[in-house]
PDB file of N, CA and C in Angstrom:
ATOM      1  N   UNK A   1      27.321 117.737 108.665  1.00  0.00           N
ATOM      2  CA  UNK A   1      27.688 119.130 108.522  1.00  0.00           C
ATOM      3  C   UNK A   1      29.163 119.208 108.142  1.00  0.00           C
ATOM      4  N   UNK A   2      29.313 119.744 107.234  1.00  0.00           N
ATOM      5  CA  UNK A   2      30.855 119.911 106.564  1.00  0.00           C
ATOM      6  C   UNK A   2      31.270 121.573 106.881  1.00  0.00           C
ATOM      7  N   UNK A   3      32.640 121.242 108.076  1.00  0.00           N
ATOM      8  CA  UNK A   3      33.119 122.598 108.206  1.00  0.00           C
ATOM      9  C   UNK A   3      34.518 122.954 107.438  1.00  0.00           C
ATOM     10  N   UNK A   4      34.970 123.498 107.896  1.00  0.00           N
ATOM     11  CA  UNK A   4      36.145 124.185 107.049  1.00  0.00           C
ATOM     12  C   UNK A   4      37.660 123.339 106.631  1.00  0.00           C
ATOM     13  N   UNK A   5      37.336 122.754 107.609  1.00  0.00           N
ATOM     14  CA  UNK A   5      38.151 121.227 107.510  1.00  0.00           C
ATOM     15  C   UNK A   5      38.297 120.172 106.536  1.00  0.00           C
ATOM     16  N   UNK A   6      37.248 120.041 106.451  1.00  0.00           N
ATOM     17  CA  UNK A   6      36.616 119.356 105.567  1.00  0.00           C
ATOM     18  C   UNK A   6      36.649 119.861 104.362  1.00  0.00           C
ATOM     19  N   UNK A   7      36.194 120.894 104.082  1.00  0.00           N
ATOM     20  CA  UNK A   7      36.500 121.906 102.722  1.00  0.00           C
ATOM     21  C   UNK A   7      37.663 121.751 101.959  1.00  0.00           C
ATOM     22  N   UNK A   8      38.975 122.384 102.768  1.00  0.00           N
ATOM     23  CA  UNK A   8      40.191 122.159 102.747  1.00  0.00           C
ATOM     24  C   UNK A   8      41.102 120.657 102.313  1.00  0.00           C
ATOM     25  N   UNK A   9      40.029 119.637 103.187  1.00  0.00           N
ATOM     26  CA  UNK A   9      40.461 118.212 102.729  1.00  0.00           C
ATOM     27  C   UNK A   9      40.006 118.169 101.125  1.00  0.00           C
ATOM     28  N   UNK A  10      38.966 118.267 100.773  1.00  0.00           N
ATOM     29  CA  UNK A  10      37.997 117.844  99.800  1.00  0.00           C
ATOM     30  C   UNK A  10      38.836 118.913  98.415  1.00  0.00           C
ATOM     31  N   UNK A  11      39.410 119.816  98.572  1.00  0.00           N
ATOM     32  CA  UNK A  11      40.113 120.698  97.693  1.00  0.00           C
ATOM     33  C   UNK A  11      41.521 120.173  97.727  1.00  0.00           C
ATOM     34  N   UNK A  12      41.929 119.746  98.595  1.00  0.00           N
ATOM     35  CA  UNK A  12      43.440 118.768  98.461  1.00  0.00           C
ATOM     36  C   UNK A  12      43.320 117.784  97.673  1.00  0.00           C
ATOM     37  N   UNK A  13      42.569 117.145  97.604  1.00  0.00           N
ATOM     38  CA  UNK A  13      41.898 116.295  96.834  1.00  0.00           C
ATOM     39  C   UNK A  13      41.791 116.189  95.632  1.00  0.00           C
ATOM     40  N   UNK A  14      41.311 117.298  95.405  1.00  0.00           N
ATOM     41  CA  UNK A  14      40.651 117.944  93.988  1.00  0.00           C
ATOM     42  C   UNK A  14      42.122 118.563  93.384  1.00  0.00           C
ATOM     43  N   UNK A  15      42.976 118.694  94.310  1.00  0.00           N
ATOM     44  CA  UNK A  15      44.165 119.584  93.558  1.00  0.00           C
ATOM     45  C   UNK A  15      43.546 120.911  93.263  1.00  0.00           C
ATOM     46  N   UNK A  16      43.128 121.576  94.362  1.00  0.00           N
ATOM     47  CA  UNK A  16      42.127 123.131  94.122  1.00  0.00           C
ATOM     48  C   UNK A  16      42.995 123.744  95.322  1.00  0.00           C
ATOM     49  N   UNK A  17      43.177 124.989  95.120  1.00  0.00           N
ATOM     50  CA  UNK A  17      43.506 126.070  95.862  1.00  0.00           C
ATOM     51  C   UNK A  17      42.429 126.434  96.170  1.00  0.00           C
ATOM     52  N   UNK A  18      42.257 126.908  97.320  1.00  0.00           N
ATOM     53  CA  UNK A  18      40.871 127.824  98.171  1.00  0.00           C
ATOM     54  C   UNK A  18      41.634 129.022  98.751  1.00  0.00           C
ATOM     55  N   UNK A  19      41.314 130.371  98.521  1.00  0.00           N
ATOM     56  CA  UNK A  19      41.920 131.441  99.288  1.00  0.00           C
ATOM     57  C   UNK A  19      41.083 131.061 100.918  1.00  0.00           C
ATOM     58  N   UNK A  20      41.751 131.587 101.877  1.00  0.00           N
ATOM     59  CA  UNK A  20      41.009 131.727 103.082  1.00  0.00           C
ATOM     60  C   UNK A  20      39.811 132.530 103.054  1.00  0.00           C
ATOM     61  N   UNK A  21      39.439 132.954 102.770  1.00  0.00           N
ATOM     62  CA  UNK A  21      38.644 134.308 102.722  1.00  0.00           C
ATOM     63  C   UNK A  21      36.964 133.401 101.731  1.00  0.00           C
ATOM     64  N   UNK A  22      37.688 132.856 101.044  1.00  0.00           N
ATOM     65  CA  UNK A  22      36.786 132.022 100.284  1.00  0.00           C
ATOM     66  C   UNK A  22      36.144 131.054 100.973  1.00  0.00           C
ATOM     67  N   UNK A  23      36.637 130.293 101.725  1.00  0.00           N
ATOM     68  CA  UNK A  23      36.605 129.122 103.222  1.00  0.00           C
ATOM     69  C   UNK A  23      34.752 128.848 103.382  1.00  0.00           C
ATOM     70  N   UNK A  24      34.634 130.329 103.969  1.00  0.00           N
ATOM     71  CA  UNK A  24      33.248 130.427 104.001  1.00  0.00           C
ATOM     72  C   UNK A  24      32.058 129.952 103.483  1.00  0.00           C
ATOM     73  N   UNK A  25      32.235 130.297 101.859  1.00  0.00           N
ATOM     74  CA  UNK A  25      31.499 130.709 101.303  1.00  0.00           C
ATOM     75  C   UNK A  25      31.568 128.702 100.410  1.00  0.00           C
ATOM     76  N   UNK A  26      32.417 128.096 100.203  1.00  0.00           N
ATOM     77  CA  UNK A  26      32.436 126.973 100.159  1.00  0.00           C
ATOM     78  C   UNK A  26      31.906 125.887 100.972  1.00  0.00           C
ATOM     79  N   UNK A  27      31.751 126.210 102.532  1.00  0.00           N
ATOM     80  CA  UNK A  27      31.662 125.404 103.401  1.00  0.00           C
ATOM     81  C   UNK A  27      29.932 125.909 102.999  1.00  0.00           C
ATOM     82  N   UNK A  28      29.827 127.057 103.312  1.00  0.00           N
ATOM     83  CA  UNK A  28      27.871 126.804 102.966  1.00  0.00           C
ATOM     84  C   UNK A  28      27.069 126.364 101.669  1.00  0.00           C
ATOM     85  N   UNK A  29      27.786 126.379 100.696  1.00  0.00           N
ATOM     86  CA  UNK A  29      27.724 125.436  99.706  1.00  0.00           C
ATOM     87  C   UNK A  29      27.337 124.413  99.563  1.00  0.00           C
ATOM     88  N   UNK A  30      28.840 123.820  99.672  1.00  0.00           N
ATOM     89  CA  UNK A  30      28.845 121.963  99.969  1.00  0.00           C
ATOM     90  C   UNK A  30      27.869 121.590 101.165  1.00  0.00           C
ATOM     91  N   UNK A  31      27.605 122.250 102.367  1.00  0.00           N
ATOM     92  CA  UNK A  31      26.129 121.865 103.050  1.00  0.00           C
ATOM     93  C   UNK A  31      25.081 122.231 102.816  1.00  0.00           C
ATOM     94  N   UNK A  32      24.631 123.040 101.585  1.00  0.00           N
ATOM     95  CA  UNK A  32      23.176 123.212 101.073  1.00  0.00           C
ATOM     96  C   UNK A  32      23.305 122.379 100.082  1.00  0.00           C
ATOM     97  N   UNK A  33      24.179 122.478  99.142  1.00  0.00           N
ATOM     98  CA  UNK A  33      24.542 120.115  98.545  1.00  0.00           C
ATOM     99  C   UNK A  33      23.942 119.527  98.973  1.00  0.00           C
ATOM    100  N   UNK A  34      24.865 119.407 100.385  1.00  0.00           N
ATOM    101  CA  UNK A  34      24.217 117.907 100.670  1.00  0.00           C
ATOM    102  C   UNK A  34      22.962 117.653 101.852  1.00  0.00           C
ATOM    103  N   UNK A  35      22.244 118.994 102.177  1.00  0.00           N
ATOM    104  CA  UNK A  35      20.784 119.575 102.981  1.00  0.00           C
ATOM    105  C   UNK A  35      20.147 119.041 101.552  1.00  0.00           C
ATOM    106  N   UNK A  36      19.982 119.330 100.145  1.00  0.00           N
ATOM    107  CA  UNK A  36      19.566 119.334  99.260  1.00  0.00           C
ATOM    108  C   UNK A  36      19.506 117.505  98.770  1.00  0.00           C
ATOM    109  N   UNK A  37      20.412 116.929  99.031  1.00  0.00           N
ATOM    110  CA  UNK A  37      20.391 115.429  98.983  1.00  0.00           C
ATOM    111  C   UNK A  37      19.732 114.760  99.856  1.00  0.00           C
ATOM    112  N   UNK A  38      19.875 115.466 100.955  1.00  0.00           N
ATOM    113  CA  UNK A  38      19.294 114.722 102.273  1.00  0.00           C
ATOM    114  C   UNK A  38      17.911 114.598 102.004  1.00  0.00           C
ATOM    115  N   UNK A  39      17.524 115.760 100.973  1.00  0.00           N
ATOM    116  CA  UNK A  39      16.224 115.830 101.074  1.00  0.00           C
ATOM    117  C   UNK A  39      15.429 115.026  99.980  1.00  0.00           C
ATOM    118  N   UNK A  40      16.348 114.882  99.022  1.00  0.00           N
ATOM    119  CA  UNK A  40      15.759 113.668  97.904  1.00  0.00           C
ATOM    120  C   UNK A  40      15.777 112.708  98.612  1.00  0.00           C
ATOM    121  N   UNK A  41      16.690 112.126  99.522  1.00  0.00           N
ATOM    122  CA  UNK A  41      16.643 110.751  99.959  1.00  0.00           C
ATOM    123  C   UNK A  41      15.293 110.479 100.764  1.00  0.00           C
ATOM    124  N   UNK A  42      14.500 111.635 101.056  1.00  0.00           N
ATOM    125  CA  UNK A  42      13.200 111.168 101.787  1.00  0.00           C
ATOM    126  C   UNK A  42      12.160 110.966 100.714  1.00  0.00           C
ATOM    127  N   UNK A  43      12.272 110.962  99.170  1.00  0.00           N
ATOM    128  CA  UNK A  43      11.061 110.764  98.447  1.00  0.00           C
ATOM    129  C   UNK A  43      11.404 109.050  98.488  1.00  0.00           C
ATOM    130  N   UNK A  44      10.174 108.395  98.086  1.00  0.00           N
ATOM    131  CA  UNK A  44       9.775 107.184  97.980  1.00  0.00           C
ATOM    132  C   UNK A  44       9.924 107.096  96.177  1.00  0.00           C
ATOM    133  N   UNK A  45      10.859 106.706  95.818  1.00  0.00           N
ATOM    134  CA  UNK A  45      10.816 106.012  93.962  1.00  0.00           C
ATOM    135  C   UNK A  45      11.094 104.834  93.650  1.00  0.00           C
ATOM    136  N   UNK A  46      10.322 103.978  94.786  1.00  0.00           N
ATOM    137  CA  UNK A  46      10.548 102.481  94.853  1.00  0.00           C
ATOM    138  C   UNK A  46       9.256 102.384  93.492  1.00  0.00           C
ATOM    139  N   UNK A  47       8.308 103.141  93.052  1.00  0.00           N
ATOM    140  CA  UNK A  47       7.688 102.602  92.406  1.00  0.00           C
ATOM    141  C   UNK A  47       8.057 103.680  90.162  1.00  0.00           C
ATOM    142  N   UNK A  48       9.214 103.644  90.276  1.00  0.00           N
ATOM    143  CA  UNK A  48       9.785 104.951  89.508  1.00  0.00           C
ATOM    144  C   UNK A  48      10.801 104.083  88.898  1.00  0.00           C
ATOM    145  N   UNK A  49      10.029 103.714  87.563  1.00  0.00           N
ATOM    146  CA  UNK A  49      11.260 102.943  86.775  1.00  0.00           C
ATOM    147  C   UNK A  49      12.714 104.038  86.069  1.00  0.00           C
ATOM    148  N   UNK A  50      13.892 103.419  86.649  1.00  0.00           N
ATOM    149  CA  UNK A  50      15.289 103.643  86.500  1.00  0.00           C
ATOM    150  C   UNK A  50      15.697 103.817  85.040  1.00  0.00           C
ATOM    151  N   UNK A  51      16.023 105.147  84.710  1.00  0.00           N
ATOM    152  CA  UNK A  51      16.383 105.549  83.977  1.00  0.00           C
ATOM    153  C   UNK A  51      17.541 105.896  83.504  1.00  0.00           C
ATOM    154  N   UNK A  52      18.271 106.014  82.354  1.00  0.00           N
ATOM    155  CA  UNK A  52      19.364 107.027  81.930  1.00  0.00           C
ATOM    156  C   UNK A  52      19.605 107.920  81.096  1.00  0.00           C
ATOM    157  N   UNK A  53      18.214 108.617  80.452  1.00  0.00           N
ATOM    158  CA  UNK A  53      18.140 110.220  80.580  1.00  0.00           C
ATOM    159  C   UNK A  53      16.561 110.404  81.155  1.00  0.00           C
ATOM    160  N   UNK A  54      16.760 111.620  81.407  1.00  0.00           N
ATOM    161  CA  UNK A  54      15.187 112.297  82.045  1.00  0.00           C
ATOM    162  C   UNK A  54      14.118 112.177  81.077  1.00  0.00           C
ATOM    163  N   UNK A  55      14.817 112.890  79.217  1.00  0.00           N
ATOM    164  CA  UNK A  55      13.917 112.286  78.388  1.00  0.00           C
ATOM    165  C   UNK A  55      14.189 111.212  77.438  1.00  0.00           C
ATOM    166  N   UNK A  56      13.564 110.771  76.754  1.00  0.00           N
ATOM    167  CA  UNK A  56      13.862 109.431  75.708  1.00  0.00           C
ATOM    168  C   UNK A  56      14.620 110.075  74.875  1.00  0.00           C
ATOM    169  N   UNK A  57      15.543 109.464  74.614  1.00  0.00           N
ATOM    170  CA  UNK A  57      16.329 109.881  73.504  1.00  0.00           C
ATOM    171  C   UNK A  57      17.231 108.554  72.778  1.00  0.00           C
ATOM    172  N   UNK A  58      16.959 108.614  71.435  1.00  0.00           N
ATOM    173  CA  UNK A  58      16.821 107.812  70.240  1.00  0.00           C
ATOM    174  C   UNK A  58      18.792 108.283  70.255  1.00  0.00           C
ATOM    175  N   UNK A  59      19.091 106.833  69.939  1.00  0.00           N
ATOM    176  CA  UNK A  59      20.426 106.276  69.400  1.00  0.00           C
ATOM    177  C   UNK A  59      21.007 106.949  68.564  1.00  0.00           C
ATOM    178  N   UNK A  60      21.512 108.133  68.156  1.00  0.00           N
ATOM    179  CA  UNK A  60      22.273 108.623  66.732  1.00  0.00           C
ATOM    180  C   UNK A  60      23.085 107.585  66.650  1.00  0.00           C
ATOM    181  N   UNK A  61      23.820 106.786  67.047  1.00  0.00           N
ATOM    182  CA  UNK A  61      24.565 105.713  66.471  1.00  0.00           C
ATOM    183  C   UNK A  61      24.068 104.460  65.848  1.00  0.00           C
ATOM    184  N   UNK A  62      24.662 104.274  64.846  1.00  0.00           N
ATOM    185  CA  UNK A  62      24.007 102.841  63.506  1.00  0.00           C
ATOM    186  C   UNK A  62      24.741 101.545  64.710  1.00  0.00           C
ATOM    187  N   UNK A  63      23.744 100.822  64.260  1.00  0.00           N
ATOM    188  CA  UNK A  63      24.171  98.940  64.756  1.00  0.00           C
ATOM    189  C   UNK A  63      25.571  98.395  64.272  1.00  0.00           C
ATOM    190  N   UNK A  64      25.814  97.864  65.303  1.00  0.00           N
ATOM    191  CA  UNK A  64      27.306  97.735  65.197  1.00  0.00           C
ATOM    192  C   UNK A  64      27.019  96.058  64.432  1.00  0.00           C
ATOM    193  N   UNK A  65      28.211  96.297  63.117  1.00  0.00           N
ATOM    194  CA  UNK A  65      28.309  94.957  62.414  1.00  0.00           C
ATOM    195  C   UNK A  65      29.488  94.547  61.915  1.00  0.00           C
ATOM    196  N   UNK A  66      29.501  93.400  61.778  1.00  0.00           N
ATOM    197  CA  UNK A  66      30.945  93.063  61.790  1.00  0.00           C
ATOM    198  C   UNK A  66      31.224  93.233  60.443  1.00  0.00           C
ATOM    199  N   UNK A  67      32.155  93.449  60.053  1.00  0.00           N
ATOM    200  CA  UNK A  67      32.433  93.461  58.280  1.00  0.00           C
ATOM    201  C   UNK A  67      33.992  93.330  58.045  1.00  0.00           C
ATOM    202  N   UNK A  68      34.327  93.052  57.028  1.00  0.00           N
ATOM    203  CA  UNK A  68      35.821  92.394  56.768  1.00  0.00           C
ATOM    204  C   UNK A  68      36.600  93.827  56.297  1.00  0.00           C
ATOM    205  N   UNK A  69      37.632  93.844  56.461  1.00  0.00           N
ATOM    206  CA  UNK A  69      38.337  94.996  56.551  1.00  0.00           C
ATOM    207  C   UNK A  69      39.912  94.838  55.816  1.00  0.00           C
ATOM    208  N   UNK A  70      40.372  95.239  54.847  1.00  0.00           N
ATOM    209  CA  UNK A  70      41.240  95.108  53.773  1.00  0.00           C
ATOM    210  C   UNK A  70      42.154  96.320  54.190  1.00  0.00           C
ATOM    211  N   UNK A  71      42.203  96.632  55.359  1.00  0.00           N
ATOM    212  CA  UNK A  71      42.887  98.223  55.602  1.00  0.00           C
ATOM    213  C   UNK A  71      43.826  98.137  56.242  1.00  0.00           C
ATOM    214  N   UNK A  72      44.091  96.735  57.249  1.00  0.00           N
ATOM    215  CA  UNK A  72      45.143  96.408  58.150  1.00  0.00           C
ATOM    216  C   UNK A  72      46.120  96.159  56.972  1.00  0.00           C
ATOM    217  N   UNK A  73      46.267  95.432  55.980  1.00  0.00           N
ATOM    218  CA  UNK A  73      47.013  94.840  55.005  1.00  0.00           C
ATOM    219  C   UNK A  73      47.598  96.095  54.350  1.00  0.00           C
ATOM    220  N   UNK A  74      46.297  97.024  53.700  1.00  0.00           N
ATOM    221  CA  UNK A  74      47.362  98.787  53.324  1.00  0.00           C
ATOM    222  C   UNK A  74      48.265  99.019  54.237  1.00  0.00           C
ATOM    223  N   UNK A  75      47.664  99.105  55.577  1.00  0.00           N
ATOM    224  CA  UNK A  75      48.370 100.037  56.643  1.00  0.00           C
ATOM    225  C   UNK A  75      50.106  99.353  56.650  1.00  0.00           C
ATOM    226  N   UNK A  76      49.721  97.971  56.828  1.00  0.00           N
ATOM    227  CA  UNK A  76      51.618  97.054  57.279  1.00  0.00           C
ATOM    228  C   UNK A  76      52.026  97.595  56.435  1.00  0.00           C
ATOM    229  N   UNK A  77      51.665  97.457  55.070  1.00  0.00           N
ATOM    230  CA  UNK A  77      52.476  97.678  53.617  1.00  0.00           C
ATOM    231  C   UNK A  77      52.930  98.991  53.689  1.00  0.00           C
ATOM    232  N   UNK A  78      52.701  99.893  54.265  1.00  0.00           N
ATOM    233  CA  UNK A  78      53.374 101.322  54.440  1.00  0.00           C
ATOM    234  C   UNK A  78      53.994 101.687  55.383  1.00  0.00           C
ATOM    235  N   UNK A  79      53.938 100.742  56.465  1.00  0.00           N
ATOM    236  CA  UNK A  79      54.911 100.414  58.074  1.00  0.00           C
ATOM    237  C   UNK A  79      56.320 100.585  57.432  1.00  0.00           C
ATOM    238  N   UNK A  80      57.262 101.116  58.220  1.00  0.00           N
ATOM    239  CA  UNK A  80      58.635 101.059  57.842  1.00  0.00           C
ATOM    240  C   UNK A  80      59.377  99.719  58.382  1.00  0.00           C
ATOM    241  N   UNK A  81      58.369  98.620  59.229  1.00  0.00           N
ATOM    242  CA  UNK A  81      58.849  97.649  60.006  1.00  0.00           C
ATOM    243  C   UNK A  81      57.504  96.407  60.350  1.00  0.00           C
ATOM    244  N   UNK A  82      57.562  95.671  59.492  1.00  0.00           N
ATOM    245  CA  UNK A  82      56.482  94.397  60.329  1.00  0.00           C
ATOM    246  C   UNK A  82      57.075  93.046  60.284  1.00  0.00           C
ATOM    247  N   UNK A  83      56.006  92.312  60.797  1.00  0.00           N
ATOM    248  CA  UNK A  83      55.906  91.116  61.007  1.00  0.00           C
ATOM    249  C   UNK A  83      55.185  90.199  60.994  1.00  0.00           C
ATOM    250  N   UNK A  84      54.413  89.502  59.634  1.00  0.00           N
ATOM    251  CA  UNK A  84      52.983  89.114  59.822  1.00  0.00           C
ATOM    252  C   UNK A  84      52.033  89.847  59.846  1.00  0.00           C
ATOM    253  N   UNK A  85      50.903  89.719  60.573  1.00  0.00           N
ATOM    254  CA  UNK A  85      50.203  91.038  61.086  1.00  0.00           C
ATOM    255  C   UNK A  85      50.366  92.343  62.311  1.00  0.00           C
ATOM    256  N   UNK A  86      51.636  92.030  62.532  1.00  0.00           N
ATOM    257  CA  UNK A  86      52.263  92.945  63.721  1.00  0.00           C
ATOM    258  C   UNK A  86      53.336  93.842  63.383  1.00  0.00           C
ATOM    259  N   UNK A  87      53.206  95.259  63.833  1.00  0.00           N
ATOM    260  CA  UNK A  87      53.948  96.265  63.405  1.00  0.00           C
ATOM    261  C   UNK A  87      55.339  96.021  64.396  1.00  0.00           C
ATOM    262  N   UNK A  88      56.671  96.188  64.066  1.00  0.00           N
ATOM    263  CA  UNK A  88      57.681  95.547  64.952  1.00  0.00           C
ATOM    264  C   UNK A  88      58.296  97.132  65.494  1.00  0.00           C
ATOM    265  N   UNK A  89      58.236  97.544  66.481  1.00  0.00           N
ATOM    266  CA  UNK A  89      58.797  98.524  67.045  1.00  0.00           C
ATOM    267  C   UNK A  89      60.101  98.234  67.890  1.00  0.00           C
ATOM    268  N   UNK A  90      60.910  99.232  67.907  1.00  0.00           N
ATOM    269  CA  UNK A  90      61.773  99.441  68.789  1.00  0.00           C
ATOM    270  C   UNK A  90      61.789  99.299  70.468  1.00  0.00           C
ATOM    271  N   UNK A  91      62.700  98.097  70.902  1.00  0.00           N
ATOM    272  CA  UNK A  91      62.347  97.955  72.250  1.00  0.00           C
ATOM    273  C   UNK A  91      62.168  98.740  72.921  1.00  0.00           C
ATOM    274  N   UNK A  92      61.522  99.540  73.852  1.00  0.00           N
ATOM    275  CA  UNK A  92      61.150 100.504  75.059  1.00  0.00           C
ATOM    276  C   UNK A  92      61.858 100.480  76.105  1.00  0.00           C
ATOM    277  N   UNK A  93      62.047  99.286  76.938  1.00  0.00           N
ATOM    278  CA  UNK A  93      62.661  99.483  78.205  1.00  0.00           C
ATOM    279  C   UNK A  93      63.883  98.511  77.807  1.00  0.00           C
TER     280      UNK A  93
END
């Protein structure tokens, strides 16, 4: 059971402001959450193959392949600063 305490922690957390007045209405929330979890945890899906979406859904992305690439060589050549294959920047610290 999550009381108001708890609320308050869990929004510190979050970097969330809660008015007082609001307190309430959060705390019965987050425990019909987790009344609502409690209650999935009593189904049995030991026999319920593991998924990662609810429905099938097909790849929009093409097969990844390796291919040779002539673009690093444009890119240095227009660098105001390299080295080989390394762009030479200004020390930082």
């Amino acid at each position: 059971m999550i009381d108001k305490n708890t609320v308050l922690n869990i929004a510190k957390l979050a970097r969330l402001e809660i008015a007082e007045a609001d307190l309430p209405k959060y705390t019965e929330q987050l425990n019909n959450i987790l009344g609502h979890v409690e209650a999935l945890k009593q189904l049995d899906t030991s026999a319920i193959e593991a998924t990662t979406h609810a429905v099938e859904v097909a790849s929009p992305l093409r097969p990844d392949q390796a291919r040779v690439s002539h673009m690093a060589e444009a890119v240095l050549e227009i660098s105001p600063d390299h080295e080989a294959h390394f762009f030479r920047v200004p020390k930082v610290i």
